[in-house]
C-alpha atoms as a PDB file:
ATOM      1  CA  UNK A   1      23.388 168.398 -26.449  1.00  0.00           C
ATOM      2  CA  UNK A   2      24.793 170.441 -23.686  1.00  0.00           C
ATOM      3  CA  UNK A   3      28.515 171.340 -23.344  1.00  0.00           C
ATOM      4  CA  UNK A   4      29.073 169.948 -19.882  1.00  0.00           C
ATOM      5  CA  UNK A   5      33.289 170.645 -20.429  1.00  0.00           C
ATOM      6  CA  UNK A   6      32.985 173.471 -18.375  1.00  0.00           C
ATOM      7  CA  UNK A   7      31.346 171.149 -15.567  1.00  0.00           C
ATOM      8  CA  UNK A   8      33.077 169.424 -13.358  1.00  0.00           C
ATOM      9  CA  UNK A   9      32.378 165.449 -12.916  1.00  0.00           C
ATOM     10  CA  UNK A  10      30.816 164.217  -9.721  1.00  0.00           C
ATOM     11  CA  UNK A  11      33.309 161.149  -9.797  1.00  0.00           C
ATOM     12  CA  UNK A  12      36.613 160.432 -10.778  1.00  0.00           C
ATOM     13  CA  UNK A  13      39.218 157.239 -11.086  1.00  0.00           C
ATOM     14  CA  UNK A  14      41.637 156.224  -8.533  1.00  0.00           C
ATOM     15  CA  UNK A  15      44.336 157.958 -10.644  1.00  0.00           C
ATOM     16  CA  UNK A  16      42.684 160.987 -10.898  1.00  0.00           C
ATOM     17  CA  UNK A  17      41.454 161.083  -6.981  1.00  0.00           C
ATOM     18  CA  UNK A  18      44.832 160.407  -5.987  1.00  0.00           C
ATOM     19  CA  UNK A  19      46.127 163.397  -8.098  1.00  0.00           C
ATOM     20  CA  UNK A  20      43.619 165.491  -6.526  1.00  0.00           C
ATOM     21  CA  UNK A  21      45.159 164.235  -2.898  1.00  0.00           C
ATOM     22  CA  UNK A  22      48.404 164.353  -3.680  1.00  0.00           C
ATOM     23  CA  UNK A  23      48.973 161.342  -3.173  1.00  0.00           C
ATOM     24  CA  UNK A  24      49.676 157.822  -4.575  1.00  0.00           C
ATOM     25  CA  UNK A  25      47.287 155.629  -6.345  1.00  0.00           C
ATOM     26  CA  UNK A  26      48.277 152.623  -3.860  1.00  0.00           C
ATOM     27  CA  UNK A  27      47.516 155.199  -1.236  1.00  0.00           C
ATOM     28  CA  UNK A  28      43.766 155.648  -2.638  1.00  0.00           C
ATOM     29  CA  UNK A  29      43.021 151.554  -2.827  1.00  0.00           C
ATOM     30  CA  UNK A  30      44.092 151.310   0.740  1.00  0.00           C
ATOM     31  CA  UNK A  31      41.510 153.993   1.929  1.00  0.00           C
ATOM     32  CA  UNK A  32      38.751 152.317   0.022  1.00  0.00           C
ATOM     33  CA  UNK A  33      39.874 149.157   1.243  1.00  0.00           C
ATOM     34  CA  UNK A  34      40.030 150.582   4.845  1.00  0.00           C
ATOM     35  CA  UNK A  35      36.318 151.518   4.097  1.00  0.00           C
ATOM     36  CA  UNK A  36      37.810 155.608   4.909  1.00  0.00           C
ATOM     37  CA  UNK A  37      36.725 156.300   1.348  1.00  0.00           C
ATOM     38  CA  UNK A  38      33.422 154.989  -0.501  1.00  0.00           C
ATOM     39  CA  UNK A  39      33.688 154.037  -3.833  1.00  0.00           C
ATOM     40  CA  UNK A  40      31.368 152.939  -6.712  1.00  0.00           C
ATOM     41  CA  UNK A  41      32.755 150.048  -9.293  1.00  0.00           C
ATOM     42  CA  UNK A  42      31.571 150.085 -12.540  1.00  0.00           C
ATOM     43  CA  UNK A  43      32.787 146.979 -14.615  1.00  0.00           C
ATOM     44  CA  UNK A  44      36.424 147.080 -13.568  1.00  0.00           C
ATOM     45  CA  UNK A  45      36.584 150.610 -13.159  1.00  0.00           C
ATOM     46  CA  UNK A  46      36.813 152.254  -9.088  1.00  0.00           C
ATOM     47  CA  UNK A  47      35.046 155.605  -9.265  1.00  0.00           C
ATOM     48  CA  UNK A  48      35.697 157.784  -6.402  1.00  0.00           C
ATOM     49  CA  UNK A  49      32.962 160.917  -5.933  1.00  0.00           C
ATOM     50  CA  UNK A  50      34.192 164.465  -5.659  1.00  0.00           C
ATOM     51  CA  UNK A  51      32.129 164.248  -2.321  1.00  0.00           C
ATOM     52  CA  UNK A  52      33.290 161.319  -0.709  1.00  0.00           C
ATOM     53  CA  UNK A  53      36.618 163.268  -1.624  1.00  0.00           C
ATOM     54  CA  UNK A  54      36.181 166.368   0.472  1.00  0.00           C
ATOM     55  CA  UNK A  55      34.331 164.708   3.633  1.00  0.00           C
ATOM     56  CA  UNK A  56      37.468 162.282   3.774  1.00  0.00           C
ATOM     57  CA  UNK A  57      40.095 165.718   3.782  1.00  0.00           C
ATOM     58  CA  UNK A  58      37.439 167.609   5.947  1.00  0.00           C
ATOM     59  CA  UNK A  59      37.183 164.512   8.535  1.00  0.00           C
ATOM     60  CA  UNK A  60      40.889 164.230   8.573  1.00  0.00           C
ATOM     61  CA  UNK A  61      41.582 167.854   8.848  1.00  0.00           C
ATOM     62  CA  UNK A  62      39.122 168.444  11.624  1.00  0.00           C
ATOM     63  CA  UNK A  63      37.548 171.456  13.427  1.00  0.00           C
ATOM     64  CA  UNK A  64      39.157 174.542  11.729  1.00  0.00           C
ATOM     65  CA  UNK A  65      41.091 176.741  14.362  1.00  0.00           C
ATOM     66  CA  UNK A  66      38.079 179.006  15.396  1.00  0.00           C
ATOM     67  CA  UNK A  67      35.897 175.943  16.474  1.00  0.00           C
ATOM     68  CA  UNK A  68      39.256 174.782  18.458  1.00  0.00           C
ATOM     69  CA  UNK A  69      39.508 177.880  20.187  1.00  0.00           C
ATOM     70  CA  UNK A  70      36.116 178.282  21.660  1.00  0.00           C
ATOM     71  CA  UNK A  71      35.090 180.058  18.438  1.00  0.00           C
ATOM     72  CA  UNK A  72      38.183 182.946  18.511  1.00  0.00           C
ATOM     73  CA  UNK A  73      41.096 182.184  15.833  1.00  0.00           C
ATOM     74  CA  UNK A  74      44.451 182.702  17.169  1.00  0.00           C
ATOM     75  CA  UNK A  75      47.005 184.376  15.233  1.00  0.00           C
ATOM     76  CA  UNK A  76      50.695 183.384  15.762  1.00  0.00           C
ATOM     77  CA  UNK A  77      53.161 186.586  15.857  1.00  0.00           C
ATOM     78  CA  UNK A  78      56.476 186.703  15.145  1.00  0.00           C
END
């Protein structure tokens, strides 16, 4: 058998997902709740996918700069 340590898992628990955030585990039932973040339960256990993760920061962080800016980043000087 394969030592998958090395791998990362494709889902974590609402403790560990909310670690990942940085934010509170109350914080990570509301979004599922919300329906902002999908979730898979497995007996009692709320699995959260390293996917469903990064679309929910990349949807709330939105275009990146360049894509604001008509495709030209703007640099702030001091």
């Amino acid at each position: 058998m394969p030592n998958d340590a090395c791998e990362p898992r494709i889902v974590l628990t609402v403790a560990e997902a909310a670690r990942v955030l940085g934010v509170g585990r109350n914080q990570v039932y509301a979004a599922v709740r919300r329906g902002e973040l999908p979730s898979l339960q497995v007996g009692r256990r709320l699995l959260i996918s390293r996917t469903a993760l990064e679309e929910l920061v990349d949807l709330q962080a939105g275009p990146c700069p360049a894509q604001r800016e008509g495709g030209e980043a703007s640099s702030v000087r001091g």
